[in-house]
Protein backbone atom coordinates (compact mmCIF):
# COMPACT_ATOMS: atom_id res chain seq x y z
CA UNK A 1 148.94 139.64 38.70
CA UNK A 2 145.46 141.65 37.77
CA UNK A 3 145.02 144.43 37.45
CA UNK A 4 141.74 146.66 36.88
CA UNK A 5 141.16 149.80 34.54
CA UNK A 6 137.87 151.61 34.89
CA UNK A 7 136.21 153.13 31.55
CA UNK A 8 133.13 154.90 31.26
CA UNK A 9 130.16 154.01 29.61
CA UNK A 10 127.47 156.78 28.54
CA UNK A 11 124.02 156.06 27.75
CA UNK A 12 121.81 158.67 26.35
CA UNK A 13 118.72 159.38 24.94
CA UNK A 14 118.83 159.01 20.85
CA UNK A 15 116.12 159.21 17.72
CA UNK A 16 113.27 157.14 18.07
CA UNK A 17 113.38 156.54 21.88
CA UNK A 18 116.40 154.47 21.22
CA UNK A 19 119.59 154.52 23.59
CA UNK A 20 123.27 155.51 22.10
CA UNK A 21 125.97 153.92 24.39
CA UNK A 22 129.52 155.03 23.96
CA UNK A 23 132.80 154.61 25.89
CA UNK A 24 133.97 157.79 27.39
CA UNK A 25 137.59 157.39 27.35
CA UNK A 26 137.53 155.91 23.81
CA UNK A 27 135.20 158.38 21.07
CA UNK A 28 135.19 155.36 18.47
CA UNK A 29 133.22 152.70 20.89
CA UNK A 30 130.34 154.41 20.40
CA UNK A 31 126.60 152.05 19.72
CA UNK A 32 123.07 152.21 19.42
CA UNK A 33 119.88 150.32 20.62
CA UNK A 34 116.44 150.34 20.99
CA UNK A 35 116.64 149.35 24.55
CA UNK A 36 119.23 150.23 27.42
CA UNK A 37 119.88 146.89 28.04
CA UNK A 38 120.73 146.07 24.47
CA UNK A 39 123.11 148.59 23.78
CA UNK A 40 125.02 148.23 26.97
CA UNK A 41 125.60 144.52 25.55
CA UNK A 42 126.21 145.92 22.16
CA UNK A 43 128.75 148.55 24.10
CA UNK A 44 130.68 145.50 25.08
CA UNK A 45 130.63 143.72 21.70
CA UNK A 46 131.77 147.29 20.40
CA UNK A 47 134.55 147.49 22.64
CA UNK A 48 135.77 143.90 21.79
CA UNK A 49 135.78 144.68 18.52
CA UNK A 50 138.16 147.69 18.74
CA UNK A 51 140.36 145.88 20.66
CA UNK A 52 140.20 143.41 18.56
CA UNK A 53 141.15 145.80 15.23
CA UNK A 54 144.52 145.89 16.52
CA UNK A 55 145.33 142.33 16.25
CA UNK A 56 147.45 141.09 13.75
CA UNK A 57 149.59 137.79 12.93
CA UNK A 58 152.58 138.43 14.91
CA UNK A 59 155.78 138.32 12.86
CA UNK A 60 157.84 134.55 12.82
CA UNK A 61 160.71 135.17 15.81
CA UNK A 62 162.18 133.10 18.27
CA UNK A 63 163.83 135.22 20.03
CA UNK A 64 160.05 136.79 21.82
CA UNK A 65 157.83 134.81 24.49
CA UNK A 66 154.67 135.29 23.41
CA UNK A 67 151.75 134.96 26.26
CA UNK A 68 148.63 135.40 26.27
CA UNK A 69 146.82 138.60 28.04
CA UNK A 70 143.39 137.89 28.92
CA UNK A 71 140.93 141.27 29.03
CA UNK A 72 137.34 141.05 30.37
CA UNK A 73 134.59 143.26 29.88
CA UNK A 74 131.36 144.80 31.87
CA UNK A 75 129.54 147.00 31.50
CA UNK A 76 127.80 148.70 34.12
């Protein structure tokens, strides 16, 4: 089964001619780079990375299937 959810990245103009990218739906994925194309691949790193914050060892039990959930990420 897949499924698809549609964020939306931002980019606009910052200090210094350089570009701030940020996830709409999500105010803490939020980046900066000197070059569009940079910061809509440091958008995605920044959005891994706050998924990411929410990991943790999972607790010892038998009694749970765990399975893994795969997530990709693009950014347009």
């Amino acid at each position: 089964m897949a499924q698809t959810i549609t964020l939306t990245a931002l980019y606009e103009p910052a200090e210094d001619d350089w570009v701030q990218a940020r996830v709409a739906e999500i105010p803490a994925v939020i980046t900066c780079a000197p070059t569009r194309s940079e910061a809509k691949e440091m958008l995605i790193d920044a959005l891994r990375e706050f998924f990411l914050s929410f990991t943790e060892e999972p607790a010892a039990s038998t009694s749970a299937d765990r399975l893994p959930v795969e997530v990709q990420l693009r950014a347009g």
